[in-house]
Protein backbone atom coordinates (compact mmCIF):
# COMPACT_ATOMS: atom_id res chain seq x y z
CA UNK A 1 70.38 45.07 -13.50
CA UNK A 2 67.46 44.64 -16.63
CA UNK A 3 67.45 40.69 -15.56
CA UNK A 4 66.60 41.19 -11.68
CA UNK A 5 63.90 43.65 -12.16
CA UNK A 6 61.68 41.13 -14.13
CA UNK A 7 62.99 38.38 -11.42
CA UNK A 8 61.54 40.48 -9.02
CA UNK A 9 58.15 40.77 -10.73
CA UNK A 10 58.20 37.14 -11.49
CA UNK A 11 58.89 36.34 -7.18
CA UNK A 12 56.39 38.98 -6.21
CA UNK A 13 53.89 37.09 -8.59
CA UNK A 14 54.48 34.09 -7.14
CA UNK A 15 54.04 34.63 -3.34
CA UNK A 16 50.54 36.54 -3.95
CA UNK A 17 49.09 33.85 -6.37
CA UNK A 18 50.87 31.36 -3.54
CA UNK A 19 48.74 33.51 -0.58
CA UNK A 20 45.85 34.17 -2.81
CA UNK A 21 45.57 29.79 -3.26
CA UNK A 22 46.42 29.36 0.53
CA UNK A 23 43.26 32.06 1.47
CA UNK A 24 41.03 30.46 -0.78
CA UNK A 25 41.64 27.22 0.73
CA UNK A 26 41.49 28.19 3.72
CA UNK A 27 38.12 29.93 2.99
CA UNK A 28 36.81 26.99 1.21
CA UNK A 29 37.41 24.46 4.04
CA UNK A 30 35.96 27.02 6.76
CA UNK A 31 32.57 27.65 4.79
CA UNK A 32 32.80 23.80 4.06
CA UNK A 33 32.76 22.92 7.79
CA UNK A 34 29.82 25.95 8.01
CA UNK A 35 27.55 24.08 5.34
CA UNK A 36 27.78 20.43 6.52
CA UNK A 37 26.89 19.16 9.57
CA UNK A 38 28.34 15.70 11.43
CA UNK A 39 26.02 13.11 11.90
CA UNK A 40 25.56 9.22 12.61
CA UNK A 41 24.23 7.04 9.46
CA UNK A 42 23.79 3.15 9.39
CA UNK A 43 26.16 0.77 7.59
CA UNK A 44 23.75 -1.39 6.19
CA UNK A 45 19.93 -2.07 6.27
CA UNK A 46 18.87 -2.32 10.15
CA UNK A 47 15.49 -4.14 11.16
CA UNK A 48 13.07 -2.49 13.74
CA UNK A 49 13.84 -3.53 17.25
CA UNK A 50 17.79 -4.03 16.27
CA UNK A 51 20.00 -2.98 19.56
CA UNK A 52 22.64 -0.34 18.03
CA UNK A 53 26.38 -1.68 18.07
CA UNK A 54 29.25 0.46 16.77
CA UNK A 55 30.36 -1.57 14.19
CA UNK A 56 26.41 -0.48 12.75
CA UNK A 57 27.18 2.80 12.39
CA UNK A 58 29.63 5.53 10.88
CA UNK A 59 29.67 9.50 10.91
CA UNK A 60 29.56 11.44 7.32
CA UNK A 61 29.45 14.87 6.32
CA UNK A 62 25.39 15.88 5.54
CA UNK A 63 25.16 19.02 3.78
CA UNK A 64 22.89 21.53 5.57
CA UNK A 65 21.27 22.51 2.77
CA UNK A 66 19.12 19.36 3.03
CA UNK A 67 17.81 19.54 6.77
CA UNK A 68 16.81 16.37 8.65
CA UNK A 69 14.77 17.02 11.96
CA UNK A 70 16.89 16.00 15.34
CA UNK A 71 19.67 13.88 13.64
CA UNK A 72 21.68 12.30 16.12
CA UNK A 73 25.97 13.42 16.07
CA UNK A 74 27.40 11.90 18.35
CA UNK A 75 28.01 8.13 18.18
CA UNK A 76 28.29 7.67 21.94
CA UNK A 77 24.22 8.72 22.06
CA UNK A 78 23.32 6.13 19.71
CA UNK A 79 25.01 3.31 21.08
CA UNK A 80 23.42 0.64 22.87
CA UNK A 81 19.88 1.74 21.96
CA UNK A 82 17.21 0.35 20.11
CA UNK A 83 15.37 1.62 16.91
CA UNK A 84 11.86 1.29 16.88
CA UNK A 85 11.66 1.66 13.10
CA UNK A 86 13.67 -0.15 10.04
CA UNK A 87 16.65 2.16 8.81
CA UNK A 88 18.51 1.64 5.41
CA UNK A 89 21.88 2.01 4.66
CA UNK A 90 23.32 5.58 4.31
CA UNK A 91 19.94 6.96 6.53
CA UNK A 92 21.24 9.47 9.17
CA UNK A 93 19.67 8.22 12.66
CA UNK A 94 17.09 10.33 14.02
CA UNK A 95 15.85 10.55 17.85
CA UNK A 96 12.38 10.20 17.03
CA UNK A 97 13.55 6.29 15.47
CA UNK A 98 14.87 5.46 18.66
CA UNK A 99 13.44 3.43 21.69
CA UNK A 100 13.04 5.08 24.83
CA UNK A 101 16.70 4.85 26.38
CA UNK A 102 17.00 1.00 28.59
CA UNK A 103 14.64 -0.84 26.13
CA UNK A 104 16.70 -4.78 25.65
CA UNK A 105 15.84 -4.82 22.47
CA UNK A 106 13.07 -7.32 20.39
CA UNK A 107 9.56 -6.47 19.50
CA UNK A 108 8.24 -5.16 22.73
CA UNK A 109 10.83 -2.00 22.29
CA UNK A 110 8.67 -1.47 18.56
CA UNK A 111 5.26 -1.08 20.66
CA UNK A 112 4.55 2.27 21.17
CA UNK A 113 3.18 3.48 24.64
CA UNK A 114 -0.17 1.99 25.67
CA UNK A 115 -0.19 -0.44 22.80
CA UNK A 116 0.05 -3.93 23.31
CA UNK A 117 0.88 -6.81 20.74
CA UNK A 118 -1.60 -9.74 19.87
CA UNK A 119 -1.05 -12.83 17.54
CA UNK A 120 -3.42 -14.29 15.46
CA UNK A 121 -3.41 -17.25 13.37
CA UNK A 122 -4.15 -16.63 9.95
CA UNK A 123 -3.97 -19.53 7.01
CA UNK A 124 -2.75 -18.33 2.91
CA UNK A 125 -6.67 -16.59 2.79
CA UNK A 126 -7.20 -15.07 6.27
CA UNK A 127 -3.68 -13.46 6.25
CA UNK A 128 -4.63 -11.82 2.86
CA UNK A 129 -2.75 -14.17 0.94
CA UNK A 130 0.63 -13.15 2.40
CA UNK A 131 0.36 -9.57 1.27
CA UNK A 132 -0.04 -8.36 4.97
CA UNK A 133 3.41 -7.23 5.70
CA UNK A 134 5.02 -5.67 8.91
CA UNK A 135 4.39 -2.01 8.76
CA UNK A 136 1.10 -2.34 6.32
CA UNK A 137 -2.57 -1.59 8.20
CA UNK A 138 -5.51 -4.25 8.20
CA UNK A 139 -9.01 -4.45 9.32
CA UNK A 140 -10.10 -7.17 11.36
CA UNK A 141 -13.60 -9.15 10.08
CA UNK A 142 -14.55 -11.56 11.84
CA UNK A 143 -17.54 -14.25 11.06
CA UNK A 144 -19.98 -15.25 13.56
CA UNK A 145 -23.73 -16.02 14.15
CA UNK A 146 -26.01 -13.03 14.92
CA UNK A 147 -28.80 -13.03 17.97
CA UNK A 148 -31.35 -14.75 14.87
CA UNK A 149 -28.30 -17.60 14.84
CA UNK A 150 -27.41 -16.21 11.09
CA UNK A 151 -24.07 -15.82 9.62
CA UNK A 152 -22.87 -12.37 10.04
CA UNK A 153 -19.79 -10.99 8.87
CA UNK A 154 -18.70 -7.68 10.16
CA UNK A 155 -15.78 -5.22 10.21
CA UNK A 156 -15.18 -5.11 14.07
CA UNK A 157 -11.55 -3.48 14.54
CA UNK A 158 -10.20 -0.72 11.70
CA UNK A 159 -6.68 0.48 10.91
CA UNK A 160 -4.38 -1.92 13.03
CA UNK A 161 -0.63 -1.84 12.15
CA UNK A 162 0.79 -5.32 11.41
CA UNK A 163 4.22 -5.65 13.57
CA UNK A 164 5.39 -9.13 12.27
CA UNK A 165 4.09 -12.10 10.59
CA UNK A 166 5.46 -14.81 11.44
CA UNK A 167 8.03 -13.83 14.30
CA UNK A 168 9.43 -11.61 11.72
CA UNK A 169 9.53 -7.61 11.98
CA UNK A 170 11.20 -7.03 9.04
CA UNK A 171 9.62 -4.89 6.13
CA UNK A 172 12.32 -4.64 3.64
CA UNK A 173 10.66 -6.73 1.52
CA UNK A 174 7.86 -6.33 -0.63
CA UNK A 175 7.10 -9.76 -1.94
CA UNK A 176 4.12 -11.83 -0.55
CA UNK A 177 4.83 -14.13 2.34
CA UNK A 178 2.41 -17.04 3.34
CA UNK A 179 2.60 -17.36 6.72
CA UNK A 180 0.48 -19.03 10.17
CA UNK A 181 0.56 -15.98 12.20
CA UNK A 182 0.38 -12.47 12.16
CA UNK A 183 1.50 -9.97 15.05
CA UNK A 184 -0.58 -6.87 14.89
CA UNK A 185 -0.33 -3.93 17.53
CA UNK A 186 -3.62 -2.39 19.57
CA UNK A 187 -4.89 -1.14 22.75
CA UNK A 188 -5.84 -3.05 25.07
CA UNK A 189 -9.25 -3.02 24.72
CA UNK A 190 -8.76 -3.54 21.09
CA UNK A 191 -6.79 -6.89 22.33
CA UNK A 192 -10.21 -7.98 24.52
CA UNK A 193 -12.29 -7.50 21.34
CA UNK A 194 -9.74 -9.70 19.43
CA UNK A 195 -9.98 -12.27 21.79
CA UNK A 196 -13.47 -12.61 22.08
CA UNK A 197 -13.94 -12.64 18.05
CA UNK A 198 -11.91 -15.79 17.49
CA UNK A 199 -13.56 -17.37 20.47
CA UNK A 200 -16.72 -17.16 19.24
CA UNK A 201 -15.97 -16.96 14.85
CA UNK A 202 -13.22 -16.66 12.57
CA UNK A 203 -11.11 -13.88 11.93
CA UNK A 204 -9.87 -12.64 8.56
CA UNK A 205 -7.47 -9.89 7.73
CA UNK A 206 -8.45 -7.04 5.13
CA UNK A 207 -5.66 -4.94 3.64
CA UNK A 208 -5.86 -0.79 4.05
CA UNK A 209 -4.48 1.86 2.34
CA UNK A 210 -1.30 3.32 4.30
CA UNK A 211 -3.22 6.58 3.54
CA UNK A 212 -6.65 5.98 4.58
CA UNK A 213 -7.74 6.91 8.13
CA UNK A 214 -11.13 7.48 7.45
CA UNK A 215 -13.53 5.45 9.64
CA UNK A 216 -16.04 3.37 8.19
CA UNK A 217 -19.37 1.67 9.71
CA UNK A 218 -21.08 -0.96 8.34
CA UNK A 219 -24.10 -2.91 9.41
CA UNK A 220 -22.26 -6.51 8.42
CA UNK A 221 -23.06 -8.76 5.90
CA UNK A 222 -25.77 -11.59 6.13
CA UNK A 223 -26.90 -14.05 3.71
CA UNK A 224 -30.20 -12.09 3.20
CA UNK A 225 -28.20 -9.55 1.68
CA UNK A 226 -26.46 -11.83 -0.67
CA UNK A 227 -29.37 -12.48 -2.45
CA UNK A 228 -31.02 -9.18 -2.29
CA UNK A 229 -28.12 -7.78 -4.26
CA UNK A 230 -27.71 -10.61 -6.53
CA UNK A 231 -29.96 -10.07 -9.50
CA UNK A 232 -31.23 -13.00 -11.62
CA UNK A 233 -30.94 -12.28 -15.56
CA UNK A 234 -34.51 -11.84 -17.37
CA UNK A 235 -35.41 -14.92 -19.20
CA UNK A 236 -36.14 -13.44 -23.06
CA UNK A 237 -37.67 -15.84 -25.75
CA UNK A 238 -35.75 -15.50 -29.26
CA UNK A 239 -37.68 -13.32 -31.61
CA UNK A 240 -39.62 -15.18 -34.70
CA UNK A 241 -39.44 -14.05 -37.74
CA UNK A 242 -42.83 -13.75 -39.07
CA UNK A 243 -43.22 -13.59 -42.83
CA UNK A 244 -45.90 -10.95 -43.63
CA UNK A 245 -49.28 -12.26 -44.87
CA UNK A 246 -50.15 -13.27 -48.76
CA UNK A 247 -52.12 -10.87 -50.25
CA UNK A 248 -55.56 -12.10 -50.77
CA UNK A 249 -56.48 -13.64 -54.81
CA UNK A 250 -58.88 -11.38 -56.30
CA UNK A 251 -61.62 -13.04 -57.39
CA UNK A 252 -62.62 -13.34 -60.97
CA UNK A 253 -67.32 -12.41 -61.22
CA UNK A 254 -68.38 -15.45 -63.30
CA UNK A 255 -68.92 -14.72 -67.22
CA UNK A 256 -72.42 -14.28 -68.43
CA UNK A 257 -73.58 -17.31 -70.20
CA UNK A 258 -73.66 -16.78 -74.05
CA UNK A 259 -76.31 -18.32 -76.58
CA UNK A 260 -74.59 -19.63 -79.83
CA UNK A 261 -76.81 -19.25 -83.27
CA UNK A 262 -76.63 -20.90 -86.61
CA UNK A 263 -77.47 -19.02 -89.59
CA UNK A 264 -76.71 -21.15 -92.51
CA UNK A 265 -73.22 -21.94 -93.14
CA UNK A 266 -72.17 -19.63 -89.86
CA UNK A 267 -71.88 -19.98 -86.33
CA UNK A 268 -72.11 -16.48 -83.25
CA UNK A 269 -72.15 -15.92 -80.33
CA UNK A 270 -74.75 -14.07 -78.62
């Protein structure tokens, strides 16, 4: 009769730890579900204008605690469509990355609406030596003779996003690329201007700040100005040492003339 009693304890013991571990896991895995939230990520690194196949993508766990704005959850709304934007691997897919829905794909599905896509050929200088890179914003400067048939060079178009040098849209990379063409994206009138500045000049490509959108107007740069702001250095002669003067001899006044005398035996001066 002593031995069951403590048996008894010992069972009782056992089945509320056993419940208490079942209810916590229970609770765990319910406010687990509550603080993630299913979404759709990429496998690997995708390029901009890449048509979205499933073996792309996947579906993880994202904690809520770190929100993302209009995430896409359900792989069925992601295939088939086309990102507008490069994604890495592991980035959950967002709505506002993706074409509209029935783009085929390519670089006309990166153009956003109203904006059309111009080439222009650049050489290893114009193209700012390779350093323009899809994604990165340029100026366009062209060169051309003024109304007084003077070289002029001018900043004509500001802030224009390059979309692909050299048939290529991706951005992944960060290393210089020398290329003989660069894709950049503008309106339309934008396109007319870019047009009519390589028919009549060259055109050259100056790199921007991702950050700077403040407008800037310049009257272009002639030759006059060249060499109104070039300043020739003042010709200076070497300094010469000039030893200071002698000071003058004094001059001696002349002796009085003096009268010698003999007296006897002796001879003065007087």
């Amino acid at each position: 009769m002593k031995n069951i009693r403590p048996l008894g304890v010992l069972l009782l013991a056992l089945t509320l730890g056993l419940s208490a571990a079942v209810y916590a896991a229970s609770w765990l895995k319910q406010q687990g579900a509550t603080a993630t939230l299913q979404v759709i990520v990429a496998k690997r690194d995708l390029q901009m204008g890449t048509k979205l196949m499933p073996d792309m993508l996947e579906t993880i766990q994202w904690p809520k605690a770190a929100a993302i704005k209009d995430p896409l959850t359900q792989l069925d709304d992601a295939l088939d469509r086309v990102i507008h934007m490069p994604v890495l691997r592991g980035e959950p897919l967002l709505r506002s990355k993706l074409a509209p829905a029935g783009e085929k794909g390519g670089l006309s599905a990166v153009l956003s609406d109203g904006q059309r896509a111009v080439t222009v050929k650049v050489n290893e200088i114009v193209g700012v030596a390779g350093f323009a890179l899809p994604g990165n914003y340029v100026d366009v400067m062209v060169n051309t003779p003024d109304s007084q048939n003077q070289p002029v060079s001018k900043i004509v178009i500001e802030r224009i996003q390059v979309l692909a040098v050299a048939q290529d849209v991706s951005s992944s990379e960060n290393k210089p690329r020398v290329v003989n063409a660069v894709t950049l994206q503008v309106t339309p009138q934008q396109a007319e201007q870019i047009d009519l500045a390589r028919s009549v000049g060259t055109l050259s490509l100056v790199l921007r700040s991702q950050s700077d959108n403040t407008p800037v107007v310049t009257a272009g740069a002639r030759k006059l100005d060249l060499l109104q702001t070039s300043t020739s250095p003042t010709l200076t002669r070497p300094a010469v040492h000039t030893p200071p003067p002698k000071p003058a001899a004094r001059l001696l006044a002349p002796e009085p003339p003096r009268l010698e005398v003999i007296r006897g035996m002796s001879l003065s001066q007087e």
